[in-house]
Protein backbone atom coordinates (compact mmCIF):
# COMPACT_ATOMS: atom_id res chain seq x y z
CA UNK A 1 35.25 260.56 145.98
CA UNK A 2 31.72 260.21 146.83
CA UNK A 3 30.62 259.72 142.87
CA UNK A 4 33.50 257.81 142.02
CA UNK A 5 32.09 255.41 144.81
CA UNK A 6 28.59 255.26 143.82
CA UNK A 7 29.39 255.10 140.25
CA UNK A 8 31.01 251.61 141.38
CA UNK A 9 28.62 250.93 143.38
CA UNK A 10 25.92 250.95 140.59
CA UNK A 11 28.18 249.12 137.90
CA UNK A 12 28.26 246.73 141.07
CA UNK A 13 24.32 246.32 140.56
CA UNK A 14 24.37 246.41 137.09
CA UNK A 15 26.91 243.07 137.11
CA UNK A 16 24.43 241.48 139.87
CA UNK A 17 21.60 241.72 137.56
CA UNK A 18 22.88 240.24 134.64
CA UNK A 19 24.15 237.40 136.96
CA UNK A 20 20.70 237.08 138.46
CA UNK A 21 18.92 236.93 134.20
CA UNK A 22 21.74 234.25 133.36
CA UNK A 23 20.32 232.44 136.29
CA UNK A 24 16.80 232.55 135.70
């Protein structure tokens, strides 16, 4: 449970990010 959580939790990031470049 706990991996499966932070493995979504760091796809999570990952999507942020590339939000935050198409921004800039």
């Amino acid at each position: 449970e706990t991996t499966r959580c932070a493995v979504e939790l760091k796809v999570l990031i990952e999507q942020m990010r590339e939000q935050i470049q198409n921004i800039e």
